[in-house]
C-alpha atoms as a PDB file:
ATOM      1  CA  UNK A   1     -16.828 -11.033  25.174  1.00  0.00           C
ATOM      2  CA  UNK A   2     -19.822 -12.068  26.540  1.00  0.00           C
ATOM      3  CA  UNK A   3     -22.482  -9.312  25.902  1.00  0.00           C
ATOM      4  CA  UNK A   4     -25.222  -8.640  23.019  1.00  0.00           C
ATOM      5  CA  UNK A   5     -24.840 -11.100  20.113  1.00  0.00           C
ATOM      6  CA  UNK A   6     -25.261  -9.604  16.507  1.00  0.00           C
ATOM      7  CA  UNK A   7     -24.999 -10.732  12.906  1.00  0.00           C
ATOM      8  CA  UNK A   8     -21.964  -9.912  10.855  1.00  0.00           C
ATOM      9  CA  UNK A   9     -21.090 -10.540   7.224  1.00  0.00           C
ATOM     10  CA  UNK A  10     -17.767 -10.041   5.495  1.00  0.00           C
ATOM     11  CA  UNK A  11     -17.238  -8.820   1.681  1.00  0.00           C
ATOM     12  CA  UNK A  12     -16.138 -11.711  -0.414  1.00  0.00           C
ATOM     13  CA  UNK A  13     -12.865  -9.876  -0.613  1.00  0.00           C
ATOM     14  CA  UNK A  14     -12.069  -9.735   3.159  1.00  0.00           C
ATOM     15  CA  UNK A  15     -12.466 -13.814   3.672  1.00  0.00           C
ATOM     16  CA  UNK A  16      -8.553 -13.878   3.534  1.00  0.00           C
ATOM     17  CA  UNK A  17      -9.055 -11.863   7.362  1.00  0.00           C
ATOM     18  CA  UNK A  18     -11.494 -14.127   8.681  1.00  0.00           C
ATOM     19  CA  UNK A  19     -12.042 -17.901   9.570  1.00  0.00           C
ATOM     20  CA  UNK A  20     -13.725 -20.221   6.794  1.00  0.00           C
ATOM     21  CA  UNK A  21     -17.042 -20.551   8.886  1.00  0.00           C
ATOM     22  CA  UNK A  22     -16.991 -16.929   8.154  1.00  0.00           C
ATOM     23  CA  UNK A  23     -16.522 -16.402   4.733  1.00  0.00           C
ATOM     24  CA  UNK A  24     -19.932 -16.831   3.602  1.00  0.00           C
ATOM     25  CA  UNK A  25     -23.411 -15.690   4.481  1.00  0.00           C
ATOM     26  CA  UNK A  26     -23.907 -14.075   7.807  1.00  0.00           C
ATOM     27  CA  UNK A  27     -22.346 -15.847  11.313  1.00  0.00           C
ATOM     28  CA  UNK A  28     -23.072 -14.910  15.010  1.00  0.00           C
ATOM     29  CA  UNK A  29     -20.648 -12.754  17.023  1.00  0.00           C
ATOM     30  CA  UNK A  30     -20.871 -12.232  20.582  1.00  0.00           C
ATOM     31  CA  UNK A  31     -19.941  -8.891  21.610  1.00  0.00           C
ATOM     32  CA  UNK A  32     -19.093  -7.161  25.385  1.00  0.00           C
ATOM     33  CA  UNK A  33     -21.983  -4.363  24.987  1.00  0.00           C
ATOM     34  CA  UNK A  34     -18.875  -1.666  25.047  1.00  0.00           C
ATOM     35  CA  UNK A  35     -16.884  -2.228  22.889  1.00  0.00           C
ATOM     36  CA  UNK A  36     -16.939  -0.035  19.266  1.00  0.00           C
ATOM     37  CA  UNK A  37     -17.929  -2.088  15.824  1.00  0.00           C
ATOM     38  CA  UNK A  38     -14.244  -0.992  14.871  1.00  0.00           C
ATOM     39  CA  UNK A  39     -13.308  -3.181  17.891  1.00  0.00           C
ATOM     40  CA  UNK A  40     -15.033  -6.166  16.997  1.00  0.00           C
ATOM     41  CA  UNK A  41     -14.184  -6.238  13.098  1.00  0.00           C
ATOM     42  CA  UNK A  42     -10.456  -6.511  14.509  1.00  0.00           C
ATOM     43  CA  UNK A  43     -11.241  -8.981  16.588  1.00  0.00           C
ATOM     44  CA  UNK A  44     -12.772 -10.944  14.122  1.00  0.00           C
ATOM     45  CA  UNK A  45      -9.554 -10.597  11.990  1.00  0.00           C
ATOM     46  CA  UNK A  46     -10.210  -7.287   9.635  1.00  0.00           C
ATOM     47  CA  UNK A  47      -7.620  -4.444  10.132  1.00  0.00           C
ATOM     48  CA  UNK A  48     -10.052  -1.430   9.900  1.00  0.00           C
ATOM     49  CA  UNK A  49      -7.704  -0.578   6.573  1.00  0.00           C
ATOM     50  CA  UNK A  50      -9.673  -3.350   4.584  1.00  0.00           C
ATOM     51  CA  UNK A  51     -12.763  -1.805   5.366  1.00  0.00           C
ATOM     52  CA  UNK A  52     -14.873   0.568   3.183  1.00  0.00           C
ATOM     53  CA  UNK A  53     -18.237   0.860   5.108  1.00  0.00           C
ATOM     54  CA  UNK A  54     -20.491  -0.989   7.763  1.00  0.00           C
ATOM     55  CA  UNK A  55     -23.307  -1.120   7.330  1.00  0.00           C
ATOM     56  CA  UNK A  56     -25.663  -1.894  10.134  1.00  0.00           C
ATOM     57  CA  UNK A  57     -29.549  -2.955   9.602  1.00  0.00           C
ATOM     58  CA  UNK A  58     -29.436  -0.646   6.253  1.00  0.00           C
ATOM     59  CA  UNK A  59     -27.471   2.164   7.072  1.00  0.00           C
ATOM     60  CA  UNK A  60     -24.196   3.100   7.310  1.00  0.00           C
ATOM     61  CA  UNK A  61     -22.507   3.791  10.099  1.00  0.00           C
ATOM     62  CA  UNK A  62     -19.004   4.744  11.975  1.00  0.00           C
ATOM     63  CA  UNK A  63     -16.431   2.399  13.496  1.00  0.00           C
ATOM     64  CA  UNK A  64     -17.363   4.034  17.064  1.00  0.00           C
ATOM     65  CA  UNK A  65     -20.853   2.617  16.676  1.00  0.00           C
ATOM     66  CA  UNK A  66     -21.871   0.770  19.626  1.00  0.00           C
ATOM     67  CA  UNK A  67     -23.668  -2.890  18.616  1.00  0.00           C
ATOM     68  CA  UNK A  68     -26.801  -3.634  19.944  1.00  0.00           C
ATOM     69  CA  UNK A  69     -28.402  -6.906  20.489  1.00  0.00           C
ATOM     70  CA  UNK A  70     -29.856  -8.314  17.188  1.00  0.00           C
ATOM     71  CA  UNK A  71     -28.295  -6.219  14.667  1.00  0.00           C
ATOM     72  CA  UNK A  72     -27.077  -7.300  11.773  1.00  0.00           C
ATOM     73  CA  UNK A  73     -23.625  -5.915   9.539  1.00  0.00           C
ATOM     74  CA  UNK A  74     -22.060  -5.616   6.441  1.00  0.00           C
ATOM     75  CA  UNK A  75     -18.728  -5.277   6.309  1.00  0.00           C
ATOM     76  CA  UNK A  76     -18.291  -3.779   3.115  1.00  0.00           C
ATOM     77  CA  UNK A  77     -14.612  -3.971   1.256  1.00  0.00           C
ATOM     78  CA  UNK A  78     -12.991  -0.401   0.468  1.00  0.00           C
ATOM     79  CA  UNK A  79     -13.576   0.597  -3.061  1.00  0.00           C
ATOM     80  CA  UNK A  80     -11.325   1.150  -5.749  1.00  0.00           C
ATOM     81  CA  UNK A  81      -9.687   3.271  -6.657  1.00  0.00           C
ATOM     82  CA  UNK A  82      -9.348   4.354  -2.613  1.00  0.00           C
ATOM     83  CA  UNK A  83      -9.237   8.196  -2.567  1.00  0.00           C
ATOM     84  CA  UNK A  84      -6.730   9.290   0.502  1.00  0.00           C
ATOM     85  CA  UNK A  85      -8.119  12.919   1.430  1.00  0.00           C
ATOM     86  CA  UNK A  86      -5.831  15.734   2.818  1.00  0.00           C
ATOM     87  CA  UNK A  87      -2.142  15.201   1.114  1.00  0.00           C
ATOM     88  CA  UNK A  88      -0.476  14.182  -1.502  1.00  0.00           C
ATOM     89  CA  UNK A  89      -0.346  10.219  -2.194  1.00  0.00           C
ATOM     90  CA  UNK A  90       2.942   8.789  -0.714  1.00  0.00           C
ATOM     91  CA  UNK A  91       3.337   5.578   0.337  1.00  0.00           C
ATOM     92  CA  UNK A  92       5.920   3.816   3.079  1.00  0.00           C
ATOM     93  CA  UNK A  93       6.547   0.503   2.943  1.00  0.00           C
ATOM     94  CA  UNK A  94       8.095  -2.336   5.493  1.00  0.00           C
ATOM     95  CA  UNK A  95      11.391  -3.979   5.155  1.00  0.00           C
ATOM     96  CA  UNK A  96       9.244  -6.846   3.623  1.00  0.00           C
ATOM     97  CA  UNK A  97       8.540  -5.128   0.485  1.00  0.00           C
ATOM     98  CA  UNK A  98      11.830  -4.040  -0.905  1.00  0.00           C
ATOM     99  CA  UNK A  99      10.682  -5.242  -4.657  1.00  0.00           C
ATOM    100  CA  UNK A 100       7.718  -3.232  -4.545  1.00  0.00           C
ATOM    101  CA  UNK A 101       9.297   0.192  -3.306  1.00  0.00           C
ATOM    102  CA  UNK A 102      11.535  -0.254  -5.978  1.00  0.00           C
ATOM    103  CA  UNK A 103       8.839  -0.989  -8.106  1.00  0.00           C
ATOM    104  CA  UNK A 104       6.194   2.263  -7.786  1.00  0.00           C
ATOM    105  CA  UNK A 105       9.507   4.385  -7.789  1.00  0.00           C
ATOM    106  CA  UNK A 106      10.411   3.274 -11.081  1.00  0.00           C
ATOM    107  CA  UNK A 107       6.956   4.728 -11.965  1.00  0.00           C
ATOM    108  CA  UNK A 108       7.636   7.518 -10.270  1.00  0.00           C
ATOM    109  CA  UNK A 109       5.471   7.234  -7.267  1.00  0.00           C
ATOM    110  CA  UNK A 110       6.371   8.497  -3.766  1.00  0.00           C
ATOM    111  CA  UNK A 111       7.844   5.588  -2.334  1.00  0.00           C
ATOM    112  CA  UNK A 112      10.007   5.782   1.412  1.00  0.00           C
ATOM    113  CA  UNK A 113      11.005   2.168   2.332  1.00  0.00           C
ATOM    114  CA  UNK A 114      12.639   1.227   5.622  1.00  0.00           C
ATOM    115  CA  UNK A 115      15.611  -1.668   4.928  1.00  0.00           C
ATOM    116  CA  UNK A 116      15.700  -2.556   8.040  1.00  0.00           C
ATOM    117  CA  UNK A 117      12.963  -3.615  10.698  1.00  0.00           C
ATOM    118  CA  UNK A 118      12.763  -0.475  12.752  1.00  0.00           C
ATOM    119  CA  UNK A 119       9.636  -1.885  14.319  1.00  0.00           C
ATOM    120  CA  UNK A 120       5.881  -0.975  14.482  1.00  0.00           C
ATOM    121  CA  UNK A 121       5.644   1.857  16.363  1.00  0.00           C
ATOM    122  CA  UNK A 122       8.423   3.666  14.361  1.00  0.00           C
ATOM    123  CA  UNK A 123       6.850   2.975  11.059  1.00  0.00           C
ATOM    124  CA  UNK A 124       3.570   3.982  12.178  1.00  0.00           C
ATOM    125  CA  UNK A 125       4.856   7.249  13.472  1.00  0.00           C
ATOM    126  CA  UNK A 126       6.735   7.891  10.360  1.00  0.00           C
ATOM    127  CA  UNK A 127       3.860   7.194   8.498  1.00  0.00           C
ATOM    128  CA  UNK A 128       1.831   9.882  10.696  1.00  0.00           C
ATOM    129  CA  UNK A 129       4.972  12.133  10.692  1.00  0.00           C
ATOM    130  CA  UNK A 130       5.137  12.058   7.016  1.00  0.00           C
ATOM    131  CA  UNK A 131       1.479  11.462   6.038  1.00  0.00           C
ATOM    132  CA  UNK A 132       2.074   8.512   4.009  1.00  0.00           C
ATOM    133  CA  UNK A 133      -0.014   5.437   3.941  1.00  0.00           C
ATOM    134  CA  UNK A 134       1.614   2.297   5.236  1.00  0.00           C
ATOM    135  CA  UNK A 135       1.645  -0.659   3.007  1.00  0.00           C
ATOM    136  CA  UNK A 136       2.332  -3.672   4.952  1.00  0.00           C
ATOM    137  CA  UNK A 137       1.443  -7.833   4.806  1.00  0.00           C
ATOM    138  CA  UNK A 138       1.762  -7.110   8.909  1.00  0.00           C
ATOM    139  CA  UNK A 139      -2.011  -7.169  10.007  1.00  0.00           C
ATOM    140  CA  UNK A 140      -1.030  -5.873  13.366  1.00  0.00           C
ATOM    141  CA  UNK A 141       0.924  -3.040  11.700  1.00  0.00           C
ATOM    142  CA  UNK A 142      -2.010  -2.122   9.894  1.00  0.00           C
ATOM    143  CA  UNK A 143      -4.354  -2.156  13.375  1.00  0.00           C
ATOM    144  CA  UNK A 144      -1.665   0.575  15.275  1.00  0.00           C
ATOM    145  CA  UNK A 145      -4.010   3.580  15.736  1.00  0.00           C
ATOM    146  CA  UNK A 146      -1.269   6.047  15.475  1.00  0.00           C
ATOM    147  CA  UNK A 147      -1.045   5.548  11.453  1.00  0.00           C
ATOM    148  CA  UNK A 148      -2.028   8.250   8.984  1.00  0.00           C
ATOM    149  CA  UNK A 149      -3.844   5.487   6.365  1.00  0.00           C
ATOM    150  CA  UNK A 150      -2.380   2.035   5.527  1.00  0.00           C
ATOM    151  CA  UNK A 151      -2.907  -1.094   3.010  1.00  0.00           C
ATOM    152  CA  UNK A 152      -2.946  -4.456   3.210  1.00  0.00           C
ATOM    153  CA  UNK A 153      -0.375  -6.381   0.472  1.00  0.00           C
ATOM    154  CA  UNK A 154      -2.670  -9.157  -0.536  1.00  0.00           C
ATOM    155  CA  UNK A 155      -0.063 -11.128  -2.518  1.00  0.00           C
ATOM    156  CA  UNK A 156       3.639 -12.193  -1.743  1.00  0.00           C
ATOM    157  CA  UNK A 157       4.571 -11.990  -5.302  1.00  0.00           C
ATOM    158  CA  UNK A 158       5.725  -8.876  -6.780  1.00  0.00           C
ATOM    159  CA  UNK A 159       4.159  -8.990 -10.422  1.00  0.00           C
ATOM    160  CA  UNK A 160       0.630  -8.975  -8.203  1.00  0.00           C
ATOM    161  CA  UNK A 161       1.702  -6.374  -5.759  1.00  0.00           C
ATOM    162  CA  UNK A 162       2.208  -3.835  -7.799  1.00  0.00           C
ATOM    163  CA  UNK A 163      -1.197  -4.307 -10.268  1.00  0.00           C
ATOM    164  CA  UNK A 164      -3.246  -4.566  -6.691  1.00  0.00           C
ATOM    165  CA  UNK A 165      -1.757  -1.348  -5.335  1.00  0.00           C
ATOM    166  CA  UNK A 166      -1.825   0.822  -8.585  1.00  0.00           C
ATOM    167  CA  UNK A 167      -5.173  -0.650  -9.071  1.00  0.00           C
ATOM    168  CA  UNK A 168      -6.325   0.389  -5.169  1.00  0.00           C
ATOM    169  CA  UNK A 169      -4.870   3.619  -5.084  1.00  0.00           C
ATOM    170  CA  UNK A 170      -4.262   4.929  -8.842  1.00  0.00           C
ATOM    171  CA  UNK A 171      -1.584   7.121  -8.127  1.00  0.00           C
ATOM    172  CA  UNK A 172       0.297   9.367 -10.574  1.00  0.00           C
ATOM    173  CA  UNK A 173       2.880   7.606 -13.158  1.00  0.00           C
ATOM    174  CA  UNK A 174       6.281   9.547 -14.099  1.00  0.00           C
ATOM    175  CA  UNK A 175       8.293   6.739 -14.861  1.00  0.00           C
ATOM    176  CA  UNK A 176      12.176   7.017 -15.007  1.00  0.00           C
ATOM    177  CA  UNK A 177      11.760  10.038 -12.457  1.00  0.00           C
ATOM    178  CA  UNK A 178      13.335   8.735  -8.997  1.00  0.00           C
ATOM    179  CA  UNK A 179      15.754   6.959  -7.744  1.00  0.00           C
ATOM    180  CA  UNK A 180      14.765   3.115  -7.416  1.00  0.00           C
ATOM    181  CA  UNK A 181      17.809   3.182  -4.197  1.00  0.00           C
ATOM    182  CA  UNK A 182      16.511   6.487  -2.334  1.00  0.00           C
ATOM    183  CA  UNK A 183      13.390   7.695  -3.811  1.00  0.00           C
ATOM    184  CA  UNK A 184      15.245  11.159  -5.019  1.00  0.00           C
ATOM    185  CA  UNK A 185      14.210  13.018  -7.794  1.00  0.00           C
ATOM    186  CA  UNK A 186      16.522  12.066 -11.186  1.00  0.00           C
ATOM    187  CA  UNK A 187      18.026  14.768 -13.182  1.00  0.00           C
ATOM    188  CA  UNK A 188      19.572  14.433 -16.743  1.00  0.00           C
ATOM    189  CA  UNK A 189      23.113  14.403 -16.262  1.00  0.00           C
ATOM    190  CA  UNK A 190      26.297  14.079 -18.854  1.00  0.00           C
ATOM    191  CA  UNK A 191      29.296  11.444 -19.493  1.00  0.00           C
ATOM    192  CA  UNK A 192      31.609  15.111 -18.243  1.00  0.00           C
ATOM    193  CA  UNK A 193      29.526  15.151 -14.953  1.00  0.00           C
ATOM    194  CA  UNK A 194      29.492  11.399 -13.955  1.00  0.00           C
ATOM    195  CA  UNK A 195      33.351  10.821 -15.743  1.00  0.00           C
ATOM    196  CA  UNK A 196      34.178   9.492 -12.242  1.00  0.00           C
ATOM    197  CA  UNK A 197      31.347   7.346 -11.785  1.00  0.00           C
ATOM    198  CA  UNK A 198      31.349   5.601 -14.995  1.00  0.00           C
ATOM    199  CA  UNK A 199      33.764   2.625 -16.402  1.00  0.00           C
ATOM    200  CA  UNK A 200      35.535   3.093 -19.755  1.00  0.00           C
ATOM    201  CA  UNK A 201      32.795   0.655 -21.506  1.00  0.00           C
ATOM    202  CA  UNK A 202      30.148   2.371 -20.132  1.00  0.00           C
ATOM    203  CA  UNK A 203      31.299   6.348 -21.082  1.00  0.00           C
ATOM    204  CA  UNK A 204      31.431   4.541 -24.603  1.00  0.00           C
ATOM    205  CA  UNK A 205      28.545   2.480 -24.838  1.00  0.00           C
ATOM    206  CA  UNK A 206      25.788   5.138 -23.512  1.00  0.00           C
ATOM    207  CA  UNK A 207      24.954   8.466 -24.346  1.00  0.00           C
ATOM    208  CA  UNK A 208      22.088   9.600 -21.938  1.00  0.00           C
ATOM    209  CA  UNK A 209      22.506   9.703 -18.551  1.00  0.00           C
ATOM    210  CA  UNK A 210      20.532  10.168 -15.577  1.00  0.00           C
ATOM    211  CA  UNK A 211      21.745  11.110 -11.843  1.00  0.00           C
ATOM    212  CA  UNK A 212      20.003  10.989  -8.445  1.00  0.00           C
ATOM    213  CA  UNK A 213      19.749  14.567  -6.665  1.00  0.00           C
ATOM    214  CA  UNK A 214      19.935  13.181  -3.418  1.00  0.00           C
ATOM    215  CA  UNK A 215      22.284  10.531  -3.789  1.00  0.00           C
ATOM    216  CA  UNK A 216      24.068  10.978  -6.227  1.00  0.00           C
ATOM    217  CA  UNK A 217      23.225   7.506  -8.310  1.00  0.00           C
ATOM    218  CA  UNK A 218      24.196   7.673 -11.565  1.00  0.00           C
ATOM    219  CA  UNK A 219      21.568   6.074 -14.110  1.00  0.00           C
ATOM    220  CA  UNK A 220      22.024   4.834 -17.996  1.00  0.00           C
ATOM    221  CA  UNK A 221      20.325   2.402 -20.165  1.00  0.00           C
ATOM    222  CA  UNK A 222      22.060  -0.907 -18.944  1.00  0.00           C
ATOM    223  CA  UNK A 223      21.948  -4.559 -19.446  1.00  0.00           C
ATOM    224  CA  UNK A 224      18.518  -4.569 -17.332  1.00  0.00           C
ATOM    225  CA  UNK A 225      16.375  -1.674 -18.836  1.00  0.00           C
ATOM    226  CA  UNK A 226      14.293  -4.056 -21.115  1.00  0.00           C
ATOM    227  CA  UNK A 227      13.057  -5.782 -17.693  1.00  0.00           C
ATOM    228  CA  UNK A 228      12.491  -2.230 -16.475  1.00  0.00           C
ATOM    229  CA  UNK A 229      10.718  -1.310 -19.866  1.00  0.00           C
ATOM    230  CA  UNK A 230       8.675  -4.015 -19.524  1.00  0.00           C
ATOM    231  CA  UNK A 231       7.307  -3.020 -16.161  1.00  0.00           C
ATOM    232  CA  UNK A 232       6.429   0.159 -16.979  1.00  0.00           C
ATOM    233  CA  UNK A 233       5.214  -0.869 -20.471  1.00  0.00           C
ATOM    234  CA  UNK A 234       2.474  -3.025 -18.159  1.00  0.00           C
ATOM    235  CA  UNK A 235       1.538  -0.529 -15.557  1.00  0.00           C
ATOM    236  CA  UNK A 236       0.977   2.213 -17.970  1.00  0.00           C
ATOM    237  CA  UNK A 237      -1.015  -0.198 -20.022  1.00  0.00           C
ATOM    238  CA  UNK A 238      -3.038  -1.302 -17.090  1.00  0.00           C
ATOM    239  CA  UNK A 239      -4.206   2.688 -16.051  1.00  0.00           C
ATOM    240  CA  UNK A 240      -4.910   2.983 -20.093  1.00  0.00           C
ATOM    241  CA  UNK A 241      -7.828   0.097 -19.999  1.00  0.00           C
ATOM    242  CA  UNK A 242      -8.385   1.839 -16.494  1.00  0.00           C
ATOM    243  CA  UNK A 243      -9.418   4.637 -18.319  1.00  0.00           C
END
């Protein structure tokens, strides 16, 4: 780029995007005179996701703004909780984030997960195709235009992920309602309907019973449900001092 020069400063929140000389006060950025203020926030390392407003001289304004010589932007963070207009909040997630889909379906949030690395352009048409918003720790994921809405996954450890994206998005909570495996609805089921699915100890052990309606998982009060308890003991904890 080699065009009019303009001011740009990044929300404390977005300095993980952006080089250290960058992460406080307001630095110099050299633009081509064409290109959109979108354009140049990604090239300064900010997926448009990240971003809640920019502001420029005062007033807000859209990515396609054109920057003029001397002017000078906030890049604002996006604030929580995000609101994502025109469907209902579902979320689809990379092969890099297996603990997490796992997670927000054990809440009972809308959770499709790809296992294996299908690559960019699939995920970001399924996340058009399906309207969900793409939660990824894949910056140039995040940047494909062809996605409905997507996320950045600030942390690598799954304790954080989850508070960060029930705290960004606040979805709904139904715990103990889908399938952690498939994301299908559970239905109550009984020992006579899963007697082919179940060992001796369990049948005798356990008396309530849950089963996947797309998969056919069968679901029961195991060895690990205090772990599971636990999890939903702290997100439904966390949306009550939300409240």
């Amino acid at each position: 780029m080699n065009g009019p020069e303009i001011h740009v400063e990044f929300a404390p929140e977005l300095g993980l995007f952006v080089p250290h000389a960058r992460r406080s006060g307001a630095t110099k950025a050299v633009t081509d005179g064409a290109s959109t203020l979108g354009h140049v926030v990604e090239s300064l390392g900010v997926p448009l996701t990240e971003v809640g407003s920019l502001v420029v001289d005062g007033r807000e304004v859209p990515v396609s703004h054109i920057p003029r010589a001397g002017e000078s932007v906030e890049v604002r963070a996006v604030r929580r909780p995000q609101s994502v207009p025109g469907a209902p909040l579902r979320f689809l997630l990379d092969v890099h984030l297996g603990t997490l889909a796992r997670r927000l379906r054990l809440l009972g949030v809308d959770a499709a997960y790809e296992s294996t690395d299908i690559g960019d352009p699939a995920l970001a048409t399924r996340s058009a195709t399906e309207r969900r918003v793409m939660l990824s720790r894949d910056r140039g994921l995040l940047r494909r235009r062809e996605l409905w809405a997507g996320a950045f996954v600030y942390s690598t450890r799954p304790d954080d992920q989850l508070h960060d994206i029930l705290g960004r998005f606040a979805p709904e909570l139904k715990p103990w309602t889908r399938c952690t495996a498939c994301n299908g609805p559970l239905v109550e089921a009984t020992k006579e309907d899963l007697a082919d699915r179940l060992h001796d100890g369990t049948q005798r052990s356990y008396d309530v019973f849950a089963q996947c309606g797309d998969c056919g998982r069968a679901y029961w009060r195991g060895a690990h449900h205090e772990q599971l308890e636990a999890i939903v003991e702290r997100a439904l904890s966390m949306r009550t001092q939300e409240s």
